[in-house]
C-alpha atoms as a PDB file:
ATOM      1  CA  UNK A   1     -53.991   6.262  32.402  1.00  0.00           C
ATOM      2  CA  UNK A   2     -50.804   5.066  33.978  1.00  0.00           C
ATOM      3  CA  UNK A   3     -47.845   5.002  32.785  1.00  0.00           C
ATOM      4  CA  UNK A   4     -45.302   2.017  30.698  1.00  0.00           C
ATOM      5  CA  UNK A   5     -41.628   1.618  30.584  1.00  0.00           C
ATOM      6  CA  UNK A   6     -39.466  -0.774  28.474  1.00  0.00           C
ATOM      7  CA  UNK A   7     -36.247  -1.764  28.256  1.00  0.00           C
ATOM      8  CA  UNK A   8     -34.008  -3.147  25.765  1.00  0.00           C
ATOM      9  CA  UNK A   9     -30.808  -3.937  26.797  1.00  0.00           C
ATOM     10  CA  UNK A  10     -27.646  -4.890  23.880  1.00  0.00           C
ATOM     11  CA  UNK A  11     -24.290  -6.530  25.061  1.00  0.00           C
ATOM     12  CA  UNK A  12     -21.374  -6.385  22.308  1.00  0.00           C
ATOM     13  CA  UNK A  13     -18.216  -5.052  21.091  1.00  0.00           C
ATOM     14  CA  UNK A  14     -17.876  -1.229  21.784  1.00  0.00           C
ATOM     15  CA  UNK A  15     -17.433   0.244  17.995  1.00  0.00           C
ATOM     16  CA  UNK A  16     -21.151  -1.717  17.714  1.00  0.00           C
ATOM     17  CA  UNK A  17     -22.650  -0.196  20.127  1.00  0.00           C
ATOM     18  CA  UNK A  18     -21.508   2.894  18.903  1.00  0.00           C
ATOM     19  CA  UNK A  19     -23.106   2.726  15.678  1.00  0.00           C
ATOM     20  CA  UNK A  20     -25.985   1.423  17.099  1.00  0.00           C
ATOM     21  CA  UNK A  21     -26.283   4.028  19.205  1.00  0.00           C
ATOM     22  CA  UNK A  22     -26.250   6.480  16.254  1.00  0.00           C
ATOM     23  CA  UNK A  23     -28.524   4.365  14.890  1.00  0.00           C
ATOM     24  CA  UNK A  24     -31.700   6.028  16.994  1.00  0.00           C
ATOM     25  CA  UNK A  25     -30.717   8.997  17.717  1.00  0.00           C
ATOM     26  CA  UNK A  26     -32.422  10.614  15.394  1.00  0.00           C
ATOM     27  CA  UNK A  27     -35.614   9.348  16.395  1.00  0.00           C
ATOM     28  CA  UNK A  28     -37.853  10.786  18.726  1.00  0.00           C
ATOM     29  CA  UNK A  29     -35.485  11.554  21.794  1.00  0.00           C
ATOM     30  CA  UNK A  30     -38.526  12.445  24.299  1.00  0.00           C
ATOM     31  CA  UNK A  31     -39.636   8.617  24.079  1.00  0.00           C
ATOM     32  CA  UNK A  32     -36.603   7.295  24.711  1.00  0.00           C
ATOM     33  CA  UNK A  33     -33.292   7.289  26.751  1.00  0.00           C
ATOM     34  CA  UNK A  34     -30.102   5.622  25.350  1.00  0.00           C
ATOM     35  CA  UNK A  35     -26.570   5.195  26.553  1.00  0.00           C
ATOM     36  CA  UNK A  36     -24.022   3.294  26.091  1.00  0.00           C
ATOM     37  CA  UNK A  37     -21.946   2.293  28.438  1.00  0.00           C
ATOM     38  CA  UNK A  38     -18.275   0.869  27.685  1.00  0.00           C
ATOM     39  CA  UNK A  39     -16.173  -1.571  29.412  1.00  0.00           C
ATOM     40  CA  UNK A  40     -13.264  -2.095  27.574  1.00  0.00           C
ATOM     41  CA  UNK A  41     -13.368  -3.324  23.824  1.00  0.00           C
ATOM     42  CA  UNK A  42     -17.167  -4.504  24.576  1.00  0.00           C
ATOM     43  CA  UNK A  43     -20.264  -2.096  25.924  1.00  0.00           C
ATOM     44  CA  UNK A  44     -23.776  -2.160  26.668  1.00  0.00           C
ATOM     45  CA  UNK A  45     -26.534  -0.308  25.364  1.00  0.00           C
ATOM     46  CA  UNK A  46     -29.252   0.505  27.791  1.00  0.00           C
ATOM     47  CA  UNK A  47     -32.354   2.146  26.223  1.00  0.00           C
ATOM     48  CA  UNK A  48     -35.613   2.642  28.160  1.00  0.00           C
ATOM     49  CA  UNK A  49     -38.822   3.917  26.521  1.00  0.00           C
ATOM     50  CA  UNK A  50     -40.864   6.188  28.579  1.00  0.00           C
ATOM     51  CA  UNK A  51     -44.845   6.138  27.513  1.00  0.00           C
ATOM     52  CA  UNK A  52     -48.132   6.945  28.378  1.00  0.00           C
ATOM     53  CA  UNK A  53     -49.955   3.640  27.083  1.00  0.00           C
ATOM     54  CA  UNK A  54     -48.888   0.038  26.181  1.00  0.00           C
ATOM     55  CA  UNK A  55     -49.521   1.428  22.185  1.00  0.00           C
ATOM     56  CA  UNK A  56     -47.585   4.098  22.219  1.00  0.00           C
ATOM     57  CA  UNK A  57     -44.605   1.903  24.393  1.00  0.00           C
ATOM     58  CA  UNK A  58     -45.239  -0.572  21.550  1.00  0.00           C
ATOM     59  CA  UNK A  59     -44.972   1.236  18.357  1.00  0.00           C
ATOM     60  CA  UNK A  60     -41.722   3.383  19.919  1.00  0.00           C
ATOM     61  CA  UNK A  61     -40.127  -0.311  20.907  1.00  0.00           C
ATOM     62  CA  UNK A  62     -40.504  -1.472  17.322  1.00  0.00           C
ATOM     63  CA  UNK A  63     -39.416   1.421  15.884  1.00  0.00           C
ATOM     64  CA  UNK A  64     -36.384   1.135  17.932  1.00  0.00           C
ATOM     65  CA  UNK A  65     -35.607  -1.931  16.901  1.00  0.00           C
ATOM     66  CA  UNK A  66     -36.373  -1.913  13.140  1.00  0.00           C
ATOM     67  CA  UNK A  67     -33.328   0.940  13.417  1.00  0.00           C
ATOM     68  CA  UNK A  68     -31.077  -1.276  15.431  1.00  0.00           C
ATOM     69  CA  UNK A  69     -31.679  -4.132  13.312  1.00  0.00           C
ATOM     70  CA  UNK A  70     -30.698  -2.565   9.885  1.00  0.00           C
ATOM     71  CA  UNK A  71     -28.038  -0.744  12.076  1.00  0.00           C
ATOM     72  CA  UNK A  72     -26.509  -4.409  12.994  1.00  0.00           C
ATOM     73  CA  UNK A  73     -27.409  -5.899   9.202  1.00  0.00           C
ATOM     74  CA  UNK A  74     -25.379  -3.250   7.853  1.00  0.00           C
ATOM     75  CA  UNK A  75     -22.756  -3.532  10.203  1.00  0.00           C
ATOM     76  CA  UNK A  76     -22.438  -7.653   9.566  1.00  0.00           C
ATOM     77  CA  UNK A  77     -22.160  -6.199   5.934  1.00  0.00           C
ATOM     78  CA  UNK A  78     -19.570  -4.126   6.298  1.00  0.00           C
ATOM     79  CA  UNK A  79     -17.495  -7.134   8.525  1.00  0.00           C
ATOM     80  CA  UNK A  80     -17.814  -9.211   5.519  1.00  0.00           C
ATOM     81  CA  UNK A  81     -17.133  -7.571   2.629  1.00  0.00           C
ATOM     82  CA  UNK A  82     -13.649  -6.250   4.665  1.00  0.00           C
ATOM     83  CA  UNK A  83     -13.281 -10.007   5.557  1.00  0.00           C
ATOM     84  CA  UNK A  84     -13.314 -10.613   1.801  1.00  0.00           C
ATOM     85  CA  UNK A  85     -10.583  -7.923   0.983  1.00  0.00           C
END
């Protein structure tokens, strides 16, 4: 079989990206690469998923995501209730 790569690519604030970063680390790290790259008060996080089949690229990609996602829900959480204070 061949072989799949994916990318997902995030543009925001740096302190984000951090967390999101943290986010997946603790996943799988021999799927995956991550950095994040900063440029001031914003960054970018680059992650590319390394796989042997569309299947495996697939189910690695929405894992990925599923742990950015609650990363950034709780993040928008955390915004507003210090907004509120």
């Amino acid at each position: 079989m061949g072989k799949v790569e994916a990318s997902i690519l995030w543009k925001g604030p740096l302190e984000s990206g951090e967390s999101l970063l943290a986010a997946i680390s603790p996943d799988d790290p021999s799927s995956f690469q991550a950095e994040l790259i900063p440029n001031g008060e914003f960054s970018e996080l680059r992650i590319r998923v390394m796989s042997s089949s569309l299947g495996q690229s697939r189910s690695s990609v929405d894992d990925i995501l599923a742990c950015l996602s609650a990363s950034e829900s709780g993040l928008a959480s955390v915004r507003k209730h210090s907004d509120e204070s």
